[in-house]
N, C-alpha and C. Protein backbone atom coordinates (compact mmCIF):
# COMPACT_ATOMS: atom_id res chain seq x y z
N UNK A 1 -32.02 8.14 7.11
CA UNK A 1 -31.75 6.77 7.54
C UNK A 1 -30.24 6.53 7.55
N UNK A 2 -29.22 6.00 8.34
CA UNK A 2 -28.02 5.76 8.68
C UNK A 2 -27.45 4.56 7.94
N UNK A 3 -26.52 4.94 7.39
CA UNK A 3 -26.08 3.59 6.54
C UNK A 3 -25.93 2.34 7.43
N UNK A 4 -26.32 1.56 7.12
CA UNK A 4 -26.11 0.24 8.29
C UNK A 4 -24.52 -0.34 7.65
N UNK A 5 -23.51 -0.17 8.12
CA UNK A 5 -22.04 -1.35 8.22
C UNK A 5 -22.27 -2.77 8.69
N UNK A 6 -21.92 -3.68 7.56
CA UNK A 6 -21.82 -4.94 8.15
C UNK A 6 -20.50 -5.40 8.69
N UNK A 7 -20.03 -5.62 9.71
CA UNK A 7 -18.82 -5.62 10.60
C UNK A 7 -18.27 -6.69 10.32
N UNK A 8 -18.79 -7.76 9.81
CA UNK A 8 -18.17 -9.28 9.68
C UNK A 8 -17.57 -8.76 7.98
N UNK A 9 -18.22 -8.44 7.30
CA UNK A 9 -17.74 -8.11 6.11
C UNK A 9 -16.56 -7.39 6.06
N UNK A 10 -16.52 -6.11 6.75
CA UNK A 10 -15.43 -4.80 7.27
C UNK A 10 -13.99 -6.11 7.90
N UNK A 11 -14.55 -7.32 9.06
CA UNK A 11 -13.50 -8.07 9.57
C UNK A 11 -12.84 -8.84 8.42
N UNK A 12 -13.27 -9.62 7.24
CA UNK A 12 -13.11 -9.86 6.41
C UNK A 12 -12.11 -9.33 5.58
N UNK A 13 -12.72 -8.02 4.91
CA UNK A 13 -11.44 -7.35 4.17
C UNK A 13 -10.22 -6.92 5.38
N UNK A 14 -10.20 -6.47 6.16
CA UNK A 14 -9.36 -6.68 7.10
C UNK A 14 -8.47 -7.52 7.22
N UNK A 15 -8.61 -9.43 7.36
CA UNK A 15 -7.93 -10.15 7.43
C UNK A 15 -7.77 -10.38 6.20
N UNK A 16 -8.35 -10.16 5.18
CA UNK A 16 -8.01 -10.16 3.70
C UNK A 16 -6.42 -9.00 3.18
N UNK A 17 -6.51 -7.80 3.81
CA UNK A 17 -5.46 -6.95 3.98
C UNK A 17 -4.29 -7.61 4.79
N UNK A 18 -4.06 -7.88 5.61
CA UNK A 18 -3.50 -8.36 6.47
C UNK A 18 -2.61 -9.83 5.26
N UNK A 19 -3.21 -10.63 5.25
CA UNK A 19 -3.40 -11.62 4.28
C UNK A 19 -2.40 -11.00 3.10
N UNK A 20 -2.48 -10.46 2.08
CA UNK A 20 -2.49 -9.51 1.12
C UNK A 20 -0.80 -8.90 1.65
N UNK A 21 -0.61 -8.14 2.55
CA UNK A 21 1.11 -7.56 3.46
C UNK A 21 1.89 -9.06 3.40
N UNK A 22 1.22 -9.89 4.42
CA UNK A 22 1.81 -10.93 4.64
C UNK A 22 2.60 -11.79 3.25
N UNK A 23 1.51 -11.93 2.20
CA UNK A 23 1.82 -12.60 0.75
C UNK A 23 2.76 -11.76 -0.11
N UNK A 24 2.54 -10.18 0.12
CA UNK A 24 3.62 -9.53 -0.57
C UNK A 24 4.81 -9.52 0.34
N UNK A 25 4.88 -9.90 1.14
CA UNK A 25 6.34 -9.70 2.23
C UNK A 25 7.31 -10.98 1.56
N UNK A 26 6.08 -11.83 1.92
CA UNK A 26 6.64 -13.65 0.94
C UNK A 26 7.46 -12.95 -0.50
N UNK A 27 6.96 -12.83 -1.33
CA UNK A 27 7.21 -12.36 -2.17
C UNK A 27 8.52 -11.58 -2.43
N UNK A 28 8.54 -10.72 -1.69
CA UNK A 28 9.90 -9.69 -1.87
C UNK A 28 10.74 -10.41 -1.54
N UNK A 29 10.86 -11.31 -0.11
CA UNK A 29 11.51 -12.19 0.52
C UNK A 29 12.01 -13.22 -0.83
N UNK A 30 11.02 -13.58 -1.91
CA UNK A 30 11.43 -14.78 -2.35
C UNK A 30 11.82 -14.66 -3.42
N UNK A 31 11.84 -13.45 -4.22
CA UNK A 31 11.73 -13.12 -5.72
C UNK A 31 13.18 -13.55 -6.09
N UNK A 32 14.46 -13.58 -5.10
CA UNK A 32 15.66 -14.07 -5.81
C UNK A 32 15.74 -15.06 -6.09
N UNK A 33 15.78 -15.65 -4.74
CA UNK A 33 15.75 -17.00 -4.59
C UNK A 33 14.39 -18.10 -5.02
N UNK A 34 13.18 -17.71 -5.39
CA UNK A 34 12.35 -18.49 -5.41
C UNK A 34 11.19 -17.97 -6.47
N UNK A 35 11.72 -17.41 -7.76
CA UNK A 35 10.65 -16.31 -8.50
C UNK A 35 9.60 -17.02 -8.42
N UNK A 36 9.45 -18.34 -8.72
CA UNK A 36 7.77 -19.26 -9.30
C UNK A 36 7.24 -18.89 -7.78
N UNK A 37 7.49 -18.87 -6.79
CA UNK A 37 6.99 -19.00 -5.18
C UNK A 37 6.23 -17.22 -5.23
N UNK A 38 7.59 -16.05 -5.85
CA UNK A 38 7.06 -15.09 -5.41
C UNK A 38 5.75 -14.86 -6.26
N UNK A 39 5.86 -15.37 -7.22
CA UNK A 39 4.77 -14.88 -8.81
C UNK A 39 3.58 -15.38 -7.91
N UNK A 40 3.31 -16.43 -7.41
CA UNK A 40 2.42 -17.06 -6.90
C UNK A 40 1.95 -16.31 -5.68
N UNK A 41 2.57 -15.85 -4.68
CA UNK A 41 2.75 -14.92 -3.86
C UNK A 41 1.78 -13.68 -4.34
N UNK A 42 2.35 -13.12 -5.68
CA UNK A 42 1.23 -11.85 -5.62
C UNK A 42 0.27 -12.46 -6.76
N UNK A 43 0.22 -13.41 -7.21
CA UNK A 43 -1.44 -13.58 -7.37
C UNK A 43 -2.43 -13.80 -6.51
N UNK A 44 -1.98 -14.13 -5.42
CA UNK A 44 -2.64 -14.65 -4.03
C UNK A 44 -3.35 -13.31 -3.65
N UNK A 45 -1.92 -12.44 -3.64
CA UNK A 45 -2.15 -11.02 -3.00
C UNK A 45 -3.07 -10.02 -3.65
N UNK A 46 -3.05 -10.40 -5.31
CA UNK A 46 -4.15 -9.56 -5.99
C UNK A 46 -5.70 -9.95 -5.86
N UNK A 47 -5.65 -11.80 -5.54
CA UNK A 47 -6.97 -11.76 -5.42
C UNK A 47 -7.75 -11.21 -3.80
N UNK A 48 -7.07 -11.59 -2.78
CA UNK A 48 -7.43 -10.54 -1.54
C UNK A 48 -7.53 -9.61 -1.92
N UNK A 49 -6.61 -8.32 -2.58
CA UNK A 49 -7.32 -6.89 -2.98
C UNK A 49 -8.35 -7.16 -3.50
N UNK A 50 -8.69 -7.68 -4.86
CA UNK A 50 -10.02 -8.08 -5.25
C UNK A 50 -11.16 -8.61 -4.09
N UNK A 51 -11.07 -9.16 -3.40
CA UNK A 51 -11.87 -9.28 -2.15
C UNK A 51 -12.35 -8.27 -1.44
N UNK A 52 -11.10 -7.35 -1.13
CA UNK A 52 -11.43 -6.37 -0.54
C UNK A 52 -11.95 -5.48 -1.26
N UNK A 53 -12.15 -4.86 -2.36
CA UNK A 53 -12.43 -3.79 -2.80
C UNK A 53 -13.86 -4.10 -3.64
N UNK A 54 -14.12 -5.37 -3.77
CA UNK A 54 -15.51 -5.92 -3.55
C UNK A 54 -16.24 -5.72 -2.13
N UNK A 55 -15.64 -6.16 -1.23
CA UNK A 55 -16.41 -5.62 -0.17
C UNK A 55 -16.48 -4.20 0.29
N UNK A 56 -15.33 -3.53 -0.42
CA UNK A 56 -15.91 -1.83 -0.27
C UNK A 56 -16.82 -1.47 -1.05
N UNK A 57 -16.60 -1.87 -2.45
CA UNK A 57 -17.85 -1.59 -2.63
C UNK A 57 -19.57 -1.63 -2.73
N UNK A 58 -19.49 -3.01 -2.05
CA UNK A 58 -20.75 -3.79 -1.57
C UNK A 58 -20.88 -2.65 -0.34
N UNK A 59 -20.36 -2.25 0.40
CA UNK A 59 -20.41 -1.08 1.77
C UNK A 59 -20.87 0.01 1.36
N UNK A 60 -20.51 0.41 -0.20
CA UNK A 60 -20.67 1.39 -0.61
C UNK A 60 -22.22 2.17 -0.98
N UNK A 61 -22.14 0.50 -1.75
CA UNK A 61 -23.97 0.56 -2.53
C UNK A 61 -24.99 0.51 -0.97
N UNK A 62 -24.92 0.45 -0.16
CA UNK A 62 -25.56 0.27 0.77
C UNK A 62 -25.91 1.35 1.50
């Protein structure tokens, strides 16, 4: 039987990644000038990884 992929999930972590570059870019960008902005920046960015790597492994068990 063929693993079935759910594609909306796969689009998800996707824009979750995407999401995740974008917040660490903020970040590098702001860490001189703006540390409280960047700190905030990669908590944002850790919880998208956490998103994503929940949905890999929800892909996984499947």
């Amino acid at each position: 039987m063929a693993q079935q992929i759910d594609v909306n999930q796969l689009n998800q972590a996707k824009a979750n990644v995407t999401l995740t570059q974008t917040l660490l870019t903020q970040a590098i960008e702001k860490s001189s000038s703006d540390p409280t902005m960047a700190q905030e920046a990669i908590k944002q960015a850790a919880n998208a990884v956490s998103q994503v790597q929940s949905a890999a492994q929800s892909q996984q068990s499947k």
